[in-house]
Protein backbone atom coordinates (compact mmCIF):
# COMPACT_ATOMS: atom_id res chain seq x y z
CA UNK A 1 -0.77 -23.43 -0.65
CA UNK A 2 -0.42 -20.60 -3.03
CA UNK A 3 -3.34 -18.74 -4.04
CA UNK A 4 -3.49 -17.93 -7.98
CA UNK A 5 -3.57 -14.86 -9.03
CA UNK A 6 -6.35 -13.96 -11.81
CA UNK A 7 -4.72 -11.69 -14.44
CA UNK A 8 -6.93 -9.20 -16.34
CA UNK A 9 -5.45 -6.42 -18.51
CA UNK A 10 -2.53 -4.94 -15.99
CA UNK A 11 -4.54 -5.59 -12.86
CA UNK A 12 -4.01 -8.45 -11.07
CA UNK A 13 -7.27 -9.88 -9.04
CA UNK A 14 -6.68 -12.37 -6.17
CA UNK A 15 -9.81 -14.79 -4.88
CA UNK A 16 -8.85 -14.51 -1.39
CA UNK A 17 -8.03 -11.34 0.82
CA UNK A 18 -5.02 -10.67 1.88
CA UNK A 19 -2.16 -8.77 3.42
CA UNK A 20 -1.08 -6.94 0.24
CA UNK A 21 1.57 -3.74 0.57
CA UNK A 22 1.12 -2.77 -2.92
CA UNK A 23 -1.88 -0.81 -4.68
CA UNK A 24 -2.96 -2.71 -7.89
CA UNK A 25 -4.06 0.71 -9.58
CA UNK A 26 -1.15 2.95 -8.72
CA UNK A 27 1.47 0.86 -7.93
CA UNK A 28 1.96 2.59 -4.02
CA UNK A 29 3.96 0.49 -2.16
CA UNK A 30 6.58 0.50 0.98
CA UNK A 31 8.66 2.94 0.96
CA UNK A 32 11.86 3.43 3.14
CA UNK A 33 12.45 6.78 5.08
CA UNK A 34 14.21 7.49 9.10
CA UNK A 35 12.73 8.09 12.63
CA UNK A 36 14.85 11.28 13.97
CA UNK A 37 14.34 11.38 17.57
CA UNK A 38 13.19 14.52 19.30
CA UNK A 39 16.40 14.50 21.47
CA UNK A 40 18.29 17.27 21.04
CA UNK A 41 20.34 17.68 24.10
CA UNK A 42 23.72 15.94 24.75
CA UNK A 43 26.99 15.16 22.88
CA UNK A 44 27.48 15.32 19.11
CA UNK A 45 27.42 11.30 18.91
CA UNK A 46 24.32 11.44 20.89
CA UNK A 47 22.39 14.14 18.77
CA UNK A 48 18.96 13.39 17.28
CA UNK A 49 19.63 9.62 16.68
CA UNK A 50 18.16 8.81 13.01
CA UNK A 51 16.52 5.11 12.70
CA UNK A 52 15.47 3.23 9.76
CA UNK A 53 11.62 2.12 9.14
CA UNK A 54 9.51 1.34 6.54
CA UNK A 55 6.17 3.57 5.62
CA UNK A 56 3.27 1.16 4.54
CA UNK A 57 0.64 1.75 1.90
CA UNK A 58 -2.87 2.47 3.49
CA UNK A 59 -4.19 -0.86 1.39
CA UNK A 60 -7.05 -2.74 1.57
CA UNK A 61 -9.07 -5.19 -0.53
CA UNK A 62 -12.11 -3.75 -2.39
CA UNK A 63 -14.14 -5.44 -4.85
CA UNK A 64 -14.26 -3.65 -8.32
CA UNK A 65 -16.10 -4.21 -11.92
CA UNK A 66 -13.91 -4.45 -14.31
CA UNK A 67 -15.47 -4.77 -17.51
CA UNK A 68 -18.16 -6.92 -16.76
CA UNK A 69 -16.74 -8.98 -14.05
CA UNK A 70 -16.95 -7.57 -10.35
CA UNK A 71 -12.85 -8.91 -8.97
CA UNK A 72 -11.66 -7.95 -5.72
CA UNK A 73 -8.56 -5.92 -5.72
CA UNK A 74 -5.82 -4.64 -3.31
CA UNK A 75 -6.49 -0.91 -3.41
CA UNK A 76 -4.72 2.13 -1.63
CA UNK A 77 -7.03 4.54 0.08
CA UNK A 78 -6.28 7.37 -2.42
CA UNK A 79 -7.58 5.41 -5.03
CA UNK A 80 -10.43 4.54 -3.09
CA UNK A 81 -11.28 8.29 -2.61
CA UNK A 82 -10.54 8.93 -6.52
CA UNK A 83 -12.76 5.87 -7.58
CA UNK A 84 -15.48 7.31 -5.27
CA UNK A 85 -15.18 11.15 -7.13
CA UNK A 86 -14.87 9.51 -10.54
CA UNK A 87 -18.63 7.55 -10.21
């Protein structure tokens, strides 16, 4: 079952919470980066082995007003702490 999506201007509102990885304000998502180990001892081949991972957006599901209508929307923590200075 898909849950539809409630478009309102350029922010998109969804009825039910969920696991989003993308800020609706901003646009913050995942972004790709390395582990480097804390091994520095050894052989060349062996040095400070890099590893790929993925950084996640800090997002969580607030509700907002938006006009007139109050919409829950996936919202990064820096947002959160902007919306909070802007009121």
């Amino acid at each position: 079952m898909a849950y539809p999506a409630l478009v309102r201007g350029a922010i998109v509102c969804y009825r039910y919470p969920a696991m989003a990885t993308k800020c609706d304000l901003c646009g913050k998502g995942t972004t790709f980066g390395r582990n480097i180990r804390h091994q520095h001892t050894g052989r060349w081949e062996r040095k400070a082995p890099r590893t790929n991972r993925l950084f996640k957006a800090n997002v969580h599901v607030k509700k907002l007003t938006i006009g007139d209508v109050t919409r829950r929307v996936h919202v990064c923590t820096r947002c959160t702490r902007t919306l909070s200075k802007v009121r």
